[in-house]
Protein backbone atom coordinates (compact mmCIF):
# COMPACT_ATOMS: atom_id res chain seq x y z
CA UNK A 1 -77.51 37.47 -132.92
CA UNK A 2 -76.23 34.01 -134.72
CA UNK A 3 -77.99 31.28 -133.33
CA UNK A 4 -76.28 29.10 -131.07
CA UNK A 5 -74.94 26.04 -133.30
CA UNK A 6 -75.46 22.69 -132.11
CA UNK A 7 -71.28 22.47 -131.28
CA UNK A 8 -71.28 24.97 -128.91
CA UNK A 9 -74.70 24.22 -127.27
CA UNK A 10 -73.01 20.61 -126.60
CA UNK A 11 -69.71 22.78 -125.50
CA UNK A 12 -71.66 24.60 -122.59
CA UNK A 13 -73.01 21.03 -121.74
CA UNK A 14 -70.20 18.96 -121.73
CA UNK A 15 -68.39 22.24 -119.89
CA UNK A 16 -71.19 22.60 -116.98
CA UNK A 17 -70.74 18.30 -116.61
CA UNK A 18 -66.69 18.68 -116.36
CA UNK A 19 -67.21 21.50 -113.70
CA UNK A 20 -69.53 19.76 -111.93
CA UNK A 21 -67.30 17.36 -111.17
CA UNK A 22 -64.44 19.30 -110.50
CA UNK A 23 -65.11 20.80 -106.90
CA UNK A 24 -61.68 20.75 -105.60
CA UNK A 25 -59.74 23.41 -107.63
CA UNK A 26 -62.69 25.73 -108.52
CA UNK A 27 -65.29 27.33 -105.81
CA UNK A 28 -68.69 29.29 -106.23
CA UNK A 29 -69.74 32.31 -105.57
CA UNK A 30 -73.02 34.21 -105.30
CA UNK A 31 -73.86 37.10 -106.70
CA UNK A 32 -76.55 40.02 -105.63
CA UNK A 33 -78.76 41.43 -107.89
CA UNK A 34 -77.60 44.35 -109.67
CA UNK A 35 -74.10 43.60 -107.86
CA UNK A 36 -70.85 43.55 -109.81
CA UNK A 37 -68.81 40.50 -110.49
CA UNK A 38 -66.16 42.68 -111.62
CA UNK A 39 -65.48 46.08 -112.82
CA UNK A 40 -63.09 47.79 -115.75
CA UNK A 41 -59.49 48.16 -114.46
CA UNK A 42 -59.55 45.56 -112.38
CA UNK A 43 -56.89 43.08 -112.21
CA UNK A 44 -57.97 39.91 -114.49
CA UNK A 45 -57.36 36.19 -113.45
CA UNK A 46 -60.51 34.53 -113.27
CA UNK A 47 -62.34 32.96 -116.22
CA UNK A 48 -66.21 32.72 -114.77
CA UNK A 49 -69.19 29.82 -115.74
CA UNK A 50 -72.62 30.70 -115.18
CA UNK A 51 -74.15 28.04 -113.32
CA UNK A 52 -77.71 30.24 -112.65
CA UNK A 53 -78.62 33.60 -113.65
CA UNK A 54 -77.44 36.26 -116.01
CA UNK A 55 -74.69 38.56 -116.32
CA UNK A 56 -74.12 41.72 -118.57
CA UNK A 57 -71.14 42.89 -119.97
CA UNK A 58 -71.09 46.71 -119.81
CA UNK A 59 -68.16 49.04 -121.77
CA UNK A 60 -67.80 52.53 -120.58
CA UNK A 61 -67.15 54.91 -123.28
CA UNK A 62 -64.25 57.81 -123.54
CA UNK A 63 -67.56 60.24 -123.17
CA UNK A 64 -68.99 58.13 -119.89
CA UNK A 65 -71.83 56.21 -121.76
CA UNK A 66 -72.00 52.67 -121.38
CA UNK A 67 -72.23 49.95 -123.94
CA UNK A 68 -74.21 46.87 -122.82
CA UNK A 69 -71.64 44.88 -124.69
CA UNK A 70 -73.85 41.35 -123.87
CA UNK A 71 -76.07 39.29 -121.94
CA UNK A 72 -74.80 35.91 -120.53
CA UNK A 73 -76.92 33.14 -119.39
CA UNK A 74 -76.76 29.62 -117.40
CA UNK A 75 -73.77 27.94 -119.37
CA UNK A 76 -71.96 30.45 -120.78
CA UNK A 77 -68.30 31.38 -120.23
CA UNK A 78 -67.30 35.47 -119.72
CA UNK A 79 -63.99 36.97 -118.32
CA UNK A 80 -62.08 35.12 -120.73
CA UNK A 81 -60.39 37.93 -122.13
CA UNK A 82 -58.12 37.60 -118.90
CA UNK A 83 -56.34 34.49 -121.29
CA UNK A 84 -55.36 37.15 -123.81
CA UNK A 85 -52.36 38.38 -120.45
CA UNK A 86 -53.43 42.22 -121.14
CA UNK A 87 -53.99 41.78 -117.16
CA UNK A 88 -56.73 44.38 -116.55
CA UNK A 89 -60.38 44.08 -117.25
CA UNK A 90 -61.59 46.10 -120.56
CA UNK A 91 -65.31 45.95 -119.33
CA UNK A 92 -67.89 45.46 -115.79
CA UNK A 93 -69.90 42.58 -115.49
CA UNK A 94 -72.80 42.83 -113.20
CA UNK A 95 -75.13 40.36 -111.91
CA UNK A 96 -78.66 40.76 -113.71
CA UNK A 97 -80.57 38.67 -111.04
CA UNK A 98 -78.91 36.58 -108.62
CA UNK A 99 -76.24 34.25 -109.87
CA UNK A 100 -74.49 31.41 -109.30
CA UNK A 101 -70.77 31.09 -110.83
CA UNK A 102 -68.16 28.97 -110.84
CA UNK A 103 -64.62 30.82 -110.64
CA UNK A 104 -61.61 28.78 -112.66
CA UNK A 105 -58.29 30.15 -112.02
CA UNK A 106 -56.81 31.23 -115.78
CA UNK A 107 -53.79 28.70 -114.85
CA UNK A 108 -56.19 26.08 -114.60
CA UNK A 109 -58.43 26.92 -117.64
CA UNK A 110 -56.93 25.36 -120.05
CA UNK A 111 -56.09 22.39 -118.55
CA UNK A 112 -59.72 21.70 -117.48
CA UNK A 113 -60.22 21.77 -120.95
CA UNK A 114 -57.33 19.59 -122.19
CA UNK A 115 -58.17 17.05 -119.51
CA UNK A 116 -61.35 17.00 -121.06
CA UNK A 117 -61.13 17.50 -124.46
CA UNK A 118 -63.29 20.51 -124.68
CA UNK A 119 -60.81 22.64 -126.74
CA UNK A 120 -62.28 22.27 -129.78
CA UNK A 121 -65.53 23.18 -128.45
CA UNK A 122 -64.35 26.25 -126.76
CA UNK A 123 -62.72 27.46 -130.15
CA UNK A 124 -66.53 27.45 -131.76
CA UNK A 125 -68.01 28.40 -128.65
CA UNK A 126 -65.75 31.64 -128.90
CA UNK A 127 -66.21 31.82 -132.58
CA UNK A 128 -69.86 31.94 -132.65
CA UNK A 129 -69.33 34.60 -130.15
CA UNK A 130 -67.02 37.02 -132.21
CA UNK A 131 -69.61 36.06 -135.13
CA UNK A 132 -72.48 37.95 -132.46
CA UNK A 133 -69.64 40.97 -131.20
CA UNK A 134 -69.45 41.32 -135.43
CA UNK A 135 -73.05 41.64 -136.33
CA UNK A 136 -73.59 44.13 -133.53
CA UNK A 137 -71.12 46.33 -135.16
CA UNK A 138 -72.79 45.74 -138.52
CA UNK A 139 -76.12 46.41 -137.29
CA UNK A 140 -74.61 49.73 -135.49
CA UNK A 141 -73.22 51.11 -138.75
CA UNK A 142 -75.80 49.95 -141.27
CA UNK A 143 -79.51 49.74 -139.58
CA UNK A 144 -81.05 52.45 -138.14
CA UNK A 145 -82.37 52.83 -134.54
CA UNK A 146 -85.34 51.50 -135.19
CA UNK A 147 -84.13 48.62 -136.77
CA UNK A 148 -81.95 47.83 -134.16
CA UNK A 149 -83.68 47.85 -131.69
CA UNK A 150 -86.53 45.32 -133.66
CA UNK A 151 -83.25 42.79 -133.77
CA UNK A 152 -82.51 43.26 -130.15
CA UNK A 153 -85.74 42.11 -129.10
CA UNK A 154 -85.47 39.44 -131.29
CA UNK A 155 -81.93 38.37 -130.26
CA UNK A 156 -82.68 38.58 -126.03
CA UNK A 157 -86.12 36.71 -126.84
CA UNK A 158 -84.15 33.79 -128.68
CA UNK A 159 -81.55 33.66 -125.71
CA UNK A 160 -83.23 34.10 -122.84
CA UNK A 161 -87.36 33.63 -123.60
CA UNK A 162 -89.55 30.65 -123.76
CA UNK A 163 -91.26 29.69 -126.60
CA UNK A 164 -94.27 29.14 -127.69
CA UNK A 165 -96.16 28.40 -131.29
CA UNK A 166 -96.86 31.84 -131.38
CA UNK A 167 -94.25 34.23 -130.01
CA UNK A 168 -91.50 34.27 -126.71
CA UNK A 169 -91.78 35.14 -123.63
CA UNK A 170 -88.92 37.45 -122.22
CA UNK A 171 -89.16 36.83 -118.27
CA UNK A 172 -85.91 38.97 -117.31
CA UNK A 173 -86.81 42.51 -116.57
CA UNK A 174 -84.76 44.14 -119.36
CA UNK A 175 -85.21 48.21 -118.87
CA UNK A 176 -85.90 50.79 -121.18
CA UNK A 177 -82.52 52.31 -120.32
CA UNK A 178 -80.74 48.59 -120.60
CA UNK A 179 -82.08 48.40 -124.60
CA UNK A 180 -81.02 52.04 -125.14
CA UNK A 181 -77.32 50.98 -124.28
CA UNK A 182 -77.36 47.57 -126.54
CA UNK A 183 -79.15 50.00 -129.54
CA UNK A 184 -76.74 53.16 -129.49
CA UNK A 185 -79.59 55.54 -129.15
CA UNK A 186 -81.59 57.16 -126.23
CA UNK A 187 -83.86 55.82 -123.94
CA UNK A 188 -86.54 57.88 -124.70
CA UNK A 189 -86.48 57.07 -128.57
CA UNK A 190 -86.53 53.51 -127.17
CA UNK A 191 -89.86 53.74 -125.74
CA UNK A 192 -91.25 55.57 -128.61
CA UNK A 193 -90.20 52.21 -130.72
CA UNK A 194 -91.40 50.00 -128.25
CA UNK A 195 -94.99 51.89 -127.85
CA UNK A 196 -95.03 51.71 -131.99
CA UNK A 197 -94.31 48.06 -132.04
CA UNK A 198 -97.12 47.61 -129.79
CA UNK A 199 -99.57 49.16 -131.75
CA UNK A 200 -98.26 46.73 -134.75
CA UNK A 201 -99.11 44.17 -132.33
CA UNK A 202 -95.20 42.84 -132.90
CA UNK A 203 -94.63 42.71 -129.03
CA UNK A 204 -97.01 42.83 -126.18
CA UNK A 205 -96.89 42.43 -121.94
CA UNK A 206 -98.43 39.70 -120.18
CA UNK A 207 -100.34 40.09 -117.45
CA UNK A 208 -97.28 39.32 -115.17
CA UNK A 209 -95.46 42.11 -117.13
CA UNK A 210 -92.97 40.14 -118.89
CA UNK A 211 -92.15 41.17 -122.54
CA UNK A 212 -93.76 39.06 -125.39
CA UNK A 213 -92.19 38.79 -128.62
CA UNK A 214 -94.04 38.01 -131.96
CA UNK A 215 -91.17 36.28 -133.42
CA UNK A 216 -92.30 36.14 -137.04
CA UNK A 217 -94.46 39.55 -137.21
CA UNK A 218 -91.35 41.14 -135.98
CA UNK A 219 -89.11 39.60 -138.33
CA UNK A 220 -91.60 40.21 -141.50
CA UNK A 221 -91.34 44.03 -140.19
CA UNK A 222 -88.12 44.64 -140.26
CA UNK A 223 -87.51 42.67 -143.57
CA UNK A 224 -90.52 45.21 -144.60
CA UNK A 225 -89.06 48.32 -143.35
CA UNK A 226 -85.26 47.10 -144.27
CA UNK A 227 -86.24 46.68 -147.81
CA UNK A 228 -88.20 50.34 -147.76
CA UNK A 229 -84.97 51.97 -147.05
CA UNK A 230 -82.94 50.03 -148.99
């Protein structure tokens, strides 16, 4: 995943502050667990904000897989695909734990933003998100399985773990099946990757059960095993 540049961390700041204010035109909702915010086909006219929580993106393929297309956090913007008028929803979201969003109307979007001057931030904001939709294609073509799945740990640890001098600490429950649809490959090949990256010591669980991430003996792995089969 590209890391989140500075412009479009102070774009999902400056755009939770401008909604916060705005209460008249633009209600919340509440989400369930595991419920879905919306689903492919529907009609599209809502642009959501994530005040709390996390939402994934899913795509369902021509041969009934799904694609976990993305994960979206507190701050981030998703349904804005209803701005491009192709009027129905290409993908589901669903509610990863329970969230909080804010629901802007897409004839009000853009003038929330204008009245703000936040459209220059939204432009990077959506440009360092086509930069992460590109490398996930890239990585999907080019790096194997294993590979891929190495990077996906490292890309949900850096978005939605906590840090620490030594490694990250995932506390979302992210299933064995949920990795298997951002990799491309089956769950059962995921957890023979995840058992051998434990016995690298490159990820461990806590006592609590959330996923730990070894940020840099991960990294140094897969530059290892990238460079192997180059």
């Amino acid at each position: 995943m590209i890391q989140q540049t500075p412009e479009a961390d102070l774009f999902k700041k400056q755009l939770r502050d401008s909604f916060r204010h705005e209460t008249r035109n633009f209600r919340s909702t509440r989400i369930a667990k595991h419920a879905n915010v919306y689903t492919c086909g529907e009609q599209a006219e809502t642009i959501y904000f994530i005040e709390s929580g996390q939402v994934k993106l899913l795509l369902l393929s021509p041969n009934g897989k799904e694609c976990l297309l993305a994960i979206h956090t507190a701050g981030d913007v998703f349904g804005e695909m209803c701005l491009s008028g192709l009027g129905e929803r290409m993908e589901t979201a669903t509610a990863m734990e329970e969230t909080q969003l804010k629901m802007i109307p897409r004839s009000k979007f853009f003038t929330r933003l204008s009245n703000d001057s936040l459209l220059e931030g939204f432009v990077q904001y959506l440009t360092v998100r086509v930069a992460d939709q590109q490398q996930v294609i890239a990585n999907l073509v080019t790096v194997d399985s294993e590979q891929r799945l190495g990077k996906t740990l490292l890309q949900l640890a850096r978005k939605l773990g906590k840090k620490d001098p030594r490694s990250i600490r995932i506390e979302s429950r992210i299933s064995h099946e949920e990795l298997s649809e951002m990799v491309g490959t089956t769950r059962p090949r995921v957890s023979m990757f995840m058992q051998r990256f434990r016995e690298l010591g490159l990820i461990e669980t806590s006592e609590d059960r959330f996923l730990i991430v070894k940020e840099q003996k991960l990294t140094d792995y897969l530059d290892r095993v990238g460079l192997a089969v180059g």
